[in-house]
Protein backbone atom coordinates (compact mmCIF):
# COMPACT_ATOMS: atom_id res chain seq x y z
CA UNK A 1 -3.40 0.67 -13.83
CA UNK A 2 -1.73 3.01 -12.07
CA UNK A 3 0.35 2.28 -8.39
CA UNK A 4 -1.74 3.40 -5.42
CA UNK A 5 -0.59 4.39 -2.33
CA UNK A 6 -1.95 3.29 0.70
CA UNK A 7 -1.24 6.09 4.26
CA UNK A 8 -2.53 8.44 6.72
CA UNK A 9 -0.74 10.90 8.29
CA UNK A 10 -1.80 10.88 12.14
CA UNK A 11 -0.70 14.25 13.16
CA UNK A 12 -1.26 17.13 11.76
CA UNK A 13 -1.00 21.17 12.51
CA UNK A 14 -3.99 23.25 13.17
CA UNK A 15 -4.31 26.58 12.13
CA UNK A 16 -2.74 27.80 15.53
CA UNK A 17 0.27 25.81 15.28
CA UNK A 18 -0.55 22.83 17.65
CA UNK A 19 0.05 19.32 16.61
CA UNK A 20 -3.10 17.63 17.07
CA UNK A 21 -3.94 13.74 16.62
CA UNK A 22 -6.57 12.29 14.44
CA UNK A 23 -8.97 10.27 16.21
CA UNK A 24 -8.53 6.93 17.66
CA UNK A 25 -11.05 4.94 15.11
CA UNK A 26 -9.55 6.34 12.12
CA UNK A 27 -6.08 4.97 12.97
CA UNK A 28 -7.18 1.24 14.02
CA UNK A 29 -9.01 1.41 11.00
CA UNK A 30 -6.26 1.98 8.81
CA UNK A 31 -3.88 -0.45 10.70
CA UNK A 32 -6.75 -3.28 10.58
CA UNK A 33 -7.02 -2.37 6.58
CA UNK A 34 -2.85 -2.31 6.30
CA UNK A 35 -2.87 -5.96 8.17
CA UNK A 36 -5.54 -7.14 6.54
CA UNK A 37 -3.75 -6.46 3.07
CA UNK A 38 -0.19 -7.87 4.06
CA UNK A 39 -1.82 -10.79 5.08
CA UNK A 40 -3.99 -11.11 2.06
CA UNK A 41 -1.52 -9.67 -0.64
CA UNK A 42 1.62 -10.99 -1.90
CA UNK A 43 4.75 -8.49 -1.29
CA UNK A 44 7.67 -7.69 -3.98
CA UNK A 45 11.06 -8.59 -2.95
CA UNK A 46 11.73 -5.04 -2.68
CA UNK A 47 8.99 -4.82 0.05
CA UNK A 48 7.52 -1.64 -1.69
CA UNK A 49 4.56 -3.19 -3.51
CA UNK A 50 2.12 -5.56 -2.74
CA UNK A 51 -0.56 -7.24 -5.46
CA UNK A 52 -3.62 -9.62 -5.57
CA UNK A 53 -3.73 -13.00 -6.48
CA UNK A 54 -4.93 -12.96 -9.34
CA UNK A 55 -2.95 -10.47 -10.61
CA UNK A 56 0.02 -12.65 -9.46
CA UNK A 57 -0.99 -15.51 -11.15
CA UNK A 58 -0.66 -13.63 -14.51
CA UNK A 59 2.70 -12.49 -13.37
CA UNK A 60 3.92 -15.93 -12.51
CA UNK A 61 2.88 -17.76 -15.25
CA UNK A 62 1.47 -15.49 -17.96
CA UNK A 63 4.42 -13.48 -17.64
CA UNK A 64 3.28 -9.90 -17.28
CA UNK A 65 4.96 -7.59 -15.34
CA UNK A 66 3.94 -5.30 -12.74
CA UNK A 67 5.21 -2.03 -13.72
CA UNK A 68 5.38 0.62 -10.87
CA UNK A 69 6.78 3.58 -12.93
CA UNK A 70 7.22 4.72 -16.00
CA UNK A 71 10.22 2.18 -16.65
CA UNK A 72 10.21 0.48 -13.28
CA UNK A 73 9.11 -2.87 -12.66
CA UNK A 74 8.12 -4.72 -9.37
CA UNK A 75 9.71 -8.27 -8.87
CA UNK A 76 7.88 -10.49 -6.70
């Protein structure tokens, strides 16, 4: 599995130059989704990486480890 990256940019340029805002239901949805997952998902002590449960549990006492580059590896 590959790391996944969860953002939206909330500004962008339009073809005349202007910065324009994307609309209002678009960003409470993504901060409702980004709440929902910190609340729901456990965070690595770098506080760069969040997983599941699950996966956790086979972290904790399976002893995988949650790699987040091609030699990099998320403590939690």
């Amino acid at each position: 599995m590959w790391p996944g990256r969860f953002w939206v940019e909330t500004r962008f340029y339009d073809s005349e130059g202007n910065i324009m805002v994307k609309p209002d239901w678009l960003i409470k949805l993504y901060e409702q989704c980004a709440k929902w997952i910190k609340k729901n998902y456990r965070i690595s002590k770098c506080k760069g990486y969040y997983i599941g449960e699950k996966a956790y549990l086979l972290y904790s006492q399976e002893g995988w480890q949650m790699q987040i580059g091609p030699s990099l590896y998320a403590e939690f």
